[in-house]
Protein backbone atom coordinates (compact mmCIF):
# COMPACT_ATOMS: atom_id res chain seq x y z
CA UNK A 1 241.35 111.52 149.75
CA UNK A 2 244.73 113.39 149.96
CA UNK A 3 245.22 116.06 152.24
CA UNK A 4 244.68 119.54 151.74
CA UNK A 5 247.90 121.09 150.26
CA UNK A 6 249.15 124.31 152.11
CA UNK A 7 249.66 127.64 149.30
CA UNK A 8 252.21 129.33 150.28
CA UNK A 9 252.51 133.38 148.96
CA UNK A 10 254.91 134.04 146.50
CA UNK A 11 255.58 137.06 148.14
CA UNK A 12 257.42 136.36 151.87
CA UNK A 13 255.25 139.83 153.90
CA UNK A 14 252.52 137.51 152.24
CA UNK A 15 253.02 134.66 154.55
CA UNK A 16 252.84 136.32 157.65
CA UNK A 17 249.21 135.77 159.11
CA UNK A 18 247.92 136.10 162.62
CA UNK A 19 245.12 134.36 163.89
CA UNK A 20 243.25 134.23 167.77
CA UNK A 21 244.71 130.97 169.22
CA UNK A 22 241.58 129.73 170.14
CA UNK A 23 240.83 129.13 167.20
CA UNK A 24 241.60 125.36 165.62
CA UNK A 25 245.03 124.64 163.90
CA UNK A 26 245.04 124.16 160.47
CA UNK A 27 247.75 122.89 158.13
CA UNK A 28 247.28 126.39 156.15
CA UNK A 29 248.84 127.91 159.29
CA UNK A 30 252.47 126.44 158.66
CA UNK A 31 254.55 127.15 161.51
CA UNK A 32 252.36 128.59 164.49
CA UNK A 33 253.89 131.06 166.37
CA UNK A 34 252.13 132.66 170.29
CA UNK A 35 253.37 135.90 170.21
CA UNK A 36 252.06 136.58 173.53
CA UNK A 37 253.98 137.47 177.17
CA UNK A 38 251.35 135.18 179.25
CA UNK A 39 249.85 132.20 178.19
CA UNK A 40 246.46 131.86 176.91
CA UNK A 41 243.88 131.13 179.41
CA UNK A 42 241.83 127.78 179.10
CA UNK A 43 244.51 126.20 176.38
CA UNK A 44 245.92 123.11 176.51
CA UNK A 45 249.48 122.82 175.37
CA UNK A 46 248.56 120.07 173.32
CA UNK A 47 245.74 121.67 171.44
CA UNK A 48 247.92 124.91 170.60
CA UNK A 49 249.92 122.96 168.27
CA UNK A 50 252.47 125.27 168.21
CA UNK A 51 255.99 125.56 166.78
CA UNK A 52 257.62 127.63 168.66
CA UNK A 53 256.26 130.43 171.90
CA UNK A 54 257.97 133.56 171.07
CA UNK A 55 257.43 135.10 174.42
CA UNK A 56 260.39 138.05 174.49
CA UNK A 57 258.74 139.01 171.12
CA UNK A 58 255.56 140.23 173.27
CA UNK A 59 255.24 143.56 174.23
CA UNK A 60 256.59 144.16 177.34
CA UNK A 61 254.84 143.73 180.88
CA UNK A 62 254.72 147.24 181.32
CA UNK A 63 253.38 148.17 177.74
CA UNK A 64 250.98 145.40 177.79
CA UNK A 65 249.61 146.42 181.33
CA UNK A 66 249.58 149.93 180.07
CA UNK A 67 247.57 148.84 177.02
CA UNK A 68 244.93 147.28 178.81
CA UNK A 69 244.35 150.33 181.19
CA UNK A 70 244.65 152.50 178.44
CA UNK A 71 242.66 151.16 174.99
CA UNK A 72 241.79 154.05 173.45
CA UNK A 73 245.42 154.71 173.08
CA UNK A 74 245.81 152.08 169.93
CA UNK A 75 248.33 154.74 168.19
CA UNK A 76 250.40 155.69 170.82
CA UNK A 77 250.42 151.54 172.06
CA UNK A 78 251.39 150.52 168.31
CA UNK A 79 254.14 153.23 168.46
CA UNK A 80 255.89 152.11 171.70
CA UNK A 81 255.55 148.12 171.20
CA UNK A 82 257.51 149.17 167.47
CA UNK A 83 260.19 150.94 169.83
CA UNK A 84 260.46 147.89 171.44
CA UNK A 85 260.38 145.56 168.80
CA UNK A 86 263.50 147.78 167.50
CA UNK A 87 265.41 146.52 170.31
CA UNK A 88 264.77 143.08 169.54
CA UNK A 89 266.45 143.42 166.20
CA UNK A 90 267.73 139.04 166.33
CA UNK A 91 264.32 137.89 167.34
CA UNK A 92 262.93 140.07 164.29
CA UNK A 93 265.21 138.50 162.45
CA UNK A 94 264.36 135.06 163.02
CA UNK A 95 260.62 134.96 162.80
CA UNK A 96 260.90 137.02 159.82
CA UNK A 97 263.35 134.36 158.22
CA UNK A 98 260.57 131.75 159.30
CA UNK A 99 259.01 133.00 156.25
CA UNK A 100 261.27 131.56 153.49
CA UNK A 101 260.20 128.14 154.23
CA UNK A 102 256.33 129.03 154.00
CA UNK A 103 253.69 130.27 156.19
CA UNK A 104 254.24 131.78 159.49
CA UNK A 105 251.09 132.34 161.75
CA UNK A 106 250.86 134.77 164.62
CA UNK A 107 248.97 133.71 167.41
CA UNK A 108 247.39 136.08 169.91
CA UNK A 109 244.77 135.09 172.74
CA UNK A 110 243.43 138.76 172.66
CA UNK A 111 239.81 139.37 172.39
CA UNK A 112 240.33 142.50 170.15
CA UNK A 113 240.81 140.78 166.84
CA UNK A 114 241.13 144.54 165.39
CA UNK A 115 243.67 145.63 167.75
CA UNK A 116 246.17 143.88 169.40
CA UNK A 117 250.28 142.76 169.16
CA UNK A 118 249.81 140.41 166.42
CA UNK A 119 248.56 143.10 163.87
CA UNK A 120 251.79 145.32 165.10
CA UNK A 121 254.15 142.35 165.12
CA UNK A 122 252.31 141.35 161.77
CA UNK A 123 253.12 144.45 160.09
CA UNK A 124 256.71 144.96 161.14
CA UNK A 125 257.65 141.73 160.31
CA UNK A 126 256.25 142.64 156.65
CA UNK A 127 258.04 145.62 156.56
CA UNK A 128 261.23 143.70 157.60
CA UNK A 129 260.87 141.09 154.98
CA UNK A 130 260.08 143.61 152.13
CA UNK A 131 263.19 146.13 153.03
CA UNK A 132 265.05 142.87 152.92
CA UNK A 133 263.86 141.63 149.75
CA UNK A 134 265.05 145.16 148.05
CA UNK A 135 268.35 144.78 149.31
């Protein structure tokens, strides 16, 4: 039996994914990516099976401790962690250039799978790729 084959998006916002890192690797994720400050709680290094832990990509200490005081305030959080992520134009740059060579997964140890860095982080990366793919 061959292994599965990994399908990679013809479009490159396409390939971005995120996904809660407690959940199990899969080849489909192509390079995984923790995208958070602080590491996960009750993961072993090993078991992450990550490429690369992006931790200056993270919101920072003081917008992530804000979040968690303050979770009603999903707008106003997703507003300020895109300030921030404007600052880190190079780091933008390189996860979003992850994406030419296939599938780049987010991974986030939050338990709010509807609300959380990744999806912000997600989405700007997308919006990255397709401004640069007009250009």
């Amino acid at each position: 039996m061959q292994p599965a084959r990994q399908t990679v998006p013809e479009d490159l916002a396409a390939r971005i994914r995120i996904k809660r890192v407690y959940r199990a690797a899969r080849v489909s994720d192509g390079k995984r990516i923790l995208v958070d400050r602080v590491w996960p709680r009750g993961v072993a290094k090993d078991r992450a099976r990550l490429s690369l832990w992006c931790k200056e990509i993270a919101p920072s200490n003081e917008l992530r401790l804000w979040f968690h005081d303050h979770p009603e305030q999903w707008q106003t959080f997703c507003t300020r962690y895109q300030v921030e992520l404007g600052v880190h134009e190079n780091l933008v740059r390189s996860l979003a250039r992850y994406a030419y060579d296939g599938v780049v997964t987010l991974l986030y140890a939050s338990k709010n799978e509807a609300e959380n860095n990744a999806i912000v982080l997600r989405d700007y990366l997308r919006r990255w790729l397709r401004r640069e793919d007009q250009r």
